[in-house]
C-alpha atoms as a PDB file:
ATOM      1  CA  UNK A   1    -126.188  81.204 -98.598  1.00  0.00           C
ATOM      2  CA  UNK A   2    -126.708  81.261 -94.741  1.00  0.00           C
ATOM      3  CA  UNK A   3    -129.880  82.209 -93.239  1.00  0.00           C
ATOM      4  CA  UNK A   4    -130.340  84.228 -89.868  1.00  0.00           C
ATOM      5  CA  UNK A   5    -133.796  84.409 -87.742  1.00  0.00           C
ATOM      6  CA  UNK A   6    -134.800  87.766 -87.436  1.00  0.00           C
ATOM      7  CA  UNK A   7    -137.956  89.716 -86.220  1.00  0.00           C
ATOM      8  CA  UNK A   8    -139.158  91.768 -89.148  1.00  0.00           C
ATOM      9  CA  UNK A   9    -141.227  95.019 -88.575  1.00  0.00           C
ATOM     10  CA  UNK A  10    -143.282  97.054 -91.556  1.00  0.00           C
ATOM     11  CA  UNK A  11    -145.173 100.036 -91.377  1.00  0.00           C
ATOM     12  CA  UNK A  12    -148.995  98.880 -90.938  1.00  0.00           C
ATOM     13  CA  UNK A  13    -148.311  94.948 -90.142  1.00  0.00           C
ATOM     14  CA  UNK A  14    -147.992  92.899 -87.106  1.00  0.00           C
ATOM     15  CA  UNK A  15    -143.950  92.027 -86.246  1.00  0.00           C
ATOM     16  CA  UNK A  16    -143.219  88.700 -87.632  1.00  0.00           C
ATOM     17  CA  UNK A  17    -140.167  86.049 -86.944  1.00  0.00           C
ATOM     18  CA  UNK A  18    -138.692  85.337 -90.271  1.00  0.00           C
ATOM     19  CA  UNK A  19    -135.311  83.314 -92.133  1.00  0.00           C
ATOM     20  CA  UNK A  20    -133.824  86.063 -94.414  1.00  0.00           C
ATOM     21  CA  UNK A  21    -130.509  85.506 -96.315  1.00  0.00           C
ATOM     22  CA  UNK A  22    -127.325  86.741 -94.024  1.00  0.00           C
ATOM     23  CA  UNK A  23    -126.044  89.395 -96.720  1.00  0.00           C
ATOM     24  CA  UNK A  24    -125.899  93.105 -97.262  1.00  0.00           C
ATOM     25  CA  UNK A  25    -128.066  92.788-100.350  1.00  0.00           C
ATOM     26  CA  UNK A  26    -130.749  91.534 -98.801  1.00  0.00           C
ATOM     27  CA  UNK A  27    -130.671  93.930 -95.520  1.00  0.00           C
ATOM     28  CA  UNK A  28    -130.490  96.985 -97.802  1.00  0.00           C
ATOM     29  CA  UNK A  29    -133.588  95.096 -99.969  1.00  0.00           C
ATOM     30  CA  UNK A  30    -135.808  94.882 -96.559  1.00  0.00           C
ATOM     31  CA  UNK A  31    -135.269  98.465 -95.714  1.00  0.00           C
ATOM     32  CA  UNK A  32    -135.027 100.149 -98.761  1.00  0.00           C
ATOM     33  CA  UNK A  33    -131.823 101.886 -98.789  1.00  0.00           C
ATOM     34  CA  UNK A  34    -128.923 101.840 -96.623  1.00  0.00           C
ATOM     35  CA  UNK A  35    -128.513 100.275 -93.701  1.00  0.00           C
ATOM     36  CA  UNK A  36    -128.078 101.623 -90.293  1.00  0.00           C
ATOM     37  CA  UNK A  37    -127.420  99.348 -87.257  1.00  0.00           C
ATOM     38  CA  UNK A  38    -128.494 100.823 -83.828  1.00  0.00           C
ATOM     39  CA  UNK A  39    -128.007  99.709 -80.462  1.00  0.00           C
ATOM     40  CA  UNK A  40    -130.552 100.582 -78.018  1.00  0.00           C
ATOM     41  CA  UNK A  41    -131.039  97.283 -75.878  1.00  0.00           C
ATOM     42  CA  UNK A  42    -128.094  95.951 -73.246  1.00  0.00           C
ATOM     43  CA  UNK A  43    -128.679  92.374 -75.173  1.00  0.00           C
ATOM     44  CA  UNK A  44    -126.475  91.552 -78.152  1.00  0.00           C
ATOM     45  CA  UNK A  45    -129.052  92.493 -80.801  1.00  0.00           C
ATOM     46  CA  UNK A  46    -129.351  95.548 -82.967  1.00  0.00           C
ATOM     47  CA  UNK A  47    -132.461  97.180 -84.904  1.00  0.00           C
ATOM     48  CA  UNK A  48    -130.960  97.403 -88.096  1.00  0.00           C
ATOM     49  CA  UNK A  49    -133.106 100.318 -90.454  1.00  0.00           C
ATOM     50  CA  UNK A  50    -133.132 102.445 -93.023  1.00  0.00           C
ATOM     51  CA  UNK A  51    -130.297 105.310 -92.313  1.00  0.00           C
ATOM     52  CA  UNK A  52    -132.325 108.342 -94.370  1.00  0.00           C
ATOM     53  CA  UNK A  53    -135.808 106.594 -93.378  1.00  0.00           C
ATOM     54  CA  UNK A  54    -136.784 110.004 -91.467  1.00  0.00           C
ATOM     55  CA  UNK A  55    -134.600 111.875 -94.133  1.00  0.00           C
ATOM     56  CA  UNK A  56    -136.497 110.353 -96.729  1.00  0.00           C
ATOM     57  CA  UNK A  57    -140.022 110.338 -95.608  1.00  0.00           C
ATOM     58  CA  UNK A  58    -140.497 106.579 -95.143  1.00  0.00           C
ATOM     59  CA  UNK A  59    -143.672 105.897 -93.032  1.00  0.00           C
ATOM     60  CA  UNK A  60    -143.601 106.067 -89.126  1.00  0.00           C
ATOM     61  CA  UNK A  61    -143.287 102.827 -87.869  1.00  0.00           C
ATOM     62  CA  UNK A  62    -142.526 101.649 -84.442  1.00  0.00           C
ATOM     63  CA  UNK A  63    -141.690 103.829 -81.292  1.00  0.00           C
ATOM     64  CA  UNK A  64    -138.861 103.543 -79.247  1.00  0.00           C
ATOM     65  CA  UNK A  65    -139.123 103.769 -75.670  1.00  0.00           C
ATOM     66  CA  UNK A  66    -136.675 104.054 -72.392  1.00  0.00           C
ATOM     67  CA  UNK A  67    -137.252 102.771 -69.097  1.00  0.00           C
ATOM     68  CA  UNK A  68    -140.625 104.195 -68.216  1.00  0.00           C
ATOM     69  CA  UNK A  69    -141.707 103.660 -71.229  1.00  0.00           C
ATOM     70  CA  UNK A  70    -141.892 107.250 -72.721  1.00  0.00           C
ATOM     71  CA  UNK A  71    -141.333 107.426 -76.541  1.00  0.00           C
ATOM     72  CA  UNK A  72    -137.653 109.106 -77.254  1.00  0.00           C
ATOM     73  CA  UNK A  73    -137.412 108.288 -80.814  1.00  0.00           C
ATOM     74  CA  UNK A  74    -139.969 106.936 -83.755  1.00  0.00           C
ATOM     75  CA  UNK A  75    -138.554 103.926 -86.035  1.00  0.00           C
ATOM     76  CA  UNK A  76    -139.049 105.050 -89.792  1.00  0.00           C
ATOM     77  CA  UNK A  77    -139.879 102.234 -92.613  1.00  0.00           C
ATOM     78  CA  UNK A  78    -139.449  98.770 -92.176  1.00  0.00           C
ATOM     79  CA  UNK A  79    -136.607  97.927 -89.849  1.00  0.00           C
ATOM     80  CA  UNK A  80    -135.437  94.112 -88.151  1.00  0.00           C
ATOM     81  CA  UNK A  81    -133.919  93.169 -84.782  1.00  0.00           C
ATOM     82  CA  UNK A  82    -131.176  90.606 -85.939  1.00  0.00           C
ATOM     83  CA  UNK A  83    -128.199  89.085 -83.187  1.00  0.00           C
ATOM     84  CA  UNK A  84    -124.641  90.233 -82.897  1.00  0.00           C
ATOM     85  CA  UNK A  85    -122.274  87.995 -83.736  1.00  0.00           C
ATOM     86  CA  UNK A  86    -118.124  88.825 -82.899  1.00  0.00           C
ATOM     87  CA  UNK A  87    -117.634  90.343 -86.233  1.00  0.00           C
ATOM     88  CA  UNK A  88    -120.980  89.698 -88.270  1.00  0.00           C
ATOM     89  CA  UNK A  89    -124.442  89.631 -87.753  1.00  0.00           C
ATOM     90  CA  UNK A  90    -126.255  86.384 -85.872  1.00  0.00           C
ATOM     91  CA  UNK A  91    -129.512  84.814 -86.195  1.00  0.00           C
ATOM     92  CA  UNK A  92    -131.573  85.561 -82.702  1.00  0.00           C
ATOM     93  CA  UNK A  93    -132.027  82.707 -79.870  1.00  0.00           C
ATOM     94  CA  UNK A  94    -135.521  81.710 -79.872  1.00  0.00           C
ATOM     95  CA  UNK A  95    -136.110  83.468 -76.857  1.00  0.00           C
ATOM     96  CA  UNK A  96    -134.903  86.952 -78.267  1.00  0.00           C
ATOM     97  CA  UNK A  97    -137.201  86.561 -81.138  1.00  0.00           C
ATOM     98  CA  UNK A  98    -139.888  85.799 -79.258  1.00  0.00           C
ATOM     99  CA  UNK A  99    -139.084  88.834 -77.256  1.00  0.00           C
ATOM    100  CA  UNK A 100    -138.973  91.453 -79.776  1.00  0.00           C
ATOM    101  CA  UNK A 101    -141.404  89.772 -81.373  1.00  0.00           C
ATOM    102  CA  UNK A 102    -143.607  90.682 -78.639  1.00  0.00           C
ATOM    103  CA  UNK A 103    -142.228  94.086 -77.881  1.00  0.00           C
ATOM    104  CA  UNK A 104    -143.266  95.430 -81.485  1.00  0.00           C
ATOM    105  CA  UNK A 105    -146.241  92.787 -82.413  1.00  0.00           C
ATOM    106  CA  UNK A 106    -148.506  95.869 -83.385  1.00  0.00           C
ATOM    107  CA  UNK A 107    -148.388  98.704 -85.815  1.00  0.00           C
ATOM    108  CA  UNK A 108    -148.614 102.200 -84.184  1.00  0.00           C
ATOM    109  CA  UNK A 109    -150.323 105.535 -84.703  1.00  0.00           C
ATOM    110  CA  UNK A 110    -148.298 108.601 -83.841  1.00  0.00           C
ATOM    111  CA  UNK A 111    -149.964 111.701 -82.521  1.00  0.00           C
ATOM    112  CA  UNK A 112    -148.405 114.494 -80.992  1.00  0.00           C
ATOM    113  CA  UNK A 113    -149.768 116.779 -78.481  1.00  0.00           C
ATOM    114  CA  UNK A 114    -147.757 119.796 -76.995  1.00  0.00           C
ATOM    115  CA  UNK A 115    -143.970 118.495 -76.805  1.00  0.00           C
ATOM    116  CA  UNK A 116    -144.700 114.831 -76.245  1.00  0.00           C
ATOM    117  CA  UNK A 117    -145.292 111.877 -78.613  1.00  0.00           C
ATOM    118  CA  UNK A 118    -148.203 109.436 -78.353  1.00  0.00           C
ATOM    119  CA  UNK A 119    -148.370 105.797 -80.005  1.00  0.00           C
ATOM    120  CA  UNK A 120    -151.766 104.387 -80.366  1.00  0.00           C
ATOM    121  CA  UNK A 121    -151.195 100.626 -81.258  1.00  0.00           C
ATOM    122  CA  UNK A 122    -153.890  98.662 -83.404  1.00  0.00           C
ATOM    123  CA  UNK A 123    -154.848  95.477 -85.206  1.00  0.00           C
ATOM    124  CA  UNK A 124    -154.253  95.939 -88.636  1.00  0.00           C
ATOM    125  CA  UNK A 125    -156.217  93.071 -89.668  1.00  0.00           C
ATOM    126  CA  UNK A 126    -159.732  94.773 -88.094  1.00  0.00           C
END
């Protein structure tokens, strides 16, 4: 079986680049359920998650941000960043995983005061 790079990101741990096996089994293993693919960056890469994660009550995760860096949405569960192939999808270039690697290296608190999120990131190792 093929394996893809990927940049894997659980609740509580520090975003790591990992080989996973490039099948449907496995991406609905590492996010415990169903797969959803979303598409929020103009590169060819998706953030592929768990499609009931905020249905289901999986933990908060990661936040997602927009240009000025203001949190629209809150990743549920663990979720990877994976490439887009023409049909299929693609391990990432070095460079993209080092990217999102670095874009969602550390867990997050949420808090929530009046109508806006907050994510306080820390070291979950200390």
């Amino acid at each position: 079986m093929k394996k893809i790079k990927v940049v894997i990101c659980e609740p509580g741990k520090r975003a790591q680049v990992v080989s996973i096996d490039r099948s449907l089994d496995t991406y609905q293993e590492i996010v415990d359920g169903y797969i959803e693919a979303v598409y929020p960056f103009s590169e060819h890469v998706a953030i592929v998650c768990n499609d009931e994660g905020k249905l289901s009550g999986l933990p908060l995760n990661r936040g997602m941000r927009d240009e000025d860096g203001q949190i629209y949405d809150i990743l549920c569960g663990t979720f990877f960043i994976v490439g887009l192939g023409q049909a299929d999808f693609k391990s990432l270039t070095d460079k993209q995983a080092e990217k999102y690697r670095a874009m969602f290296d550390w867990p997050e608190h949420f808090t929530r005061i009046n109508n806006s999120f907050f994510a306080i990131p820390y070291n979950p190792e200390g």
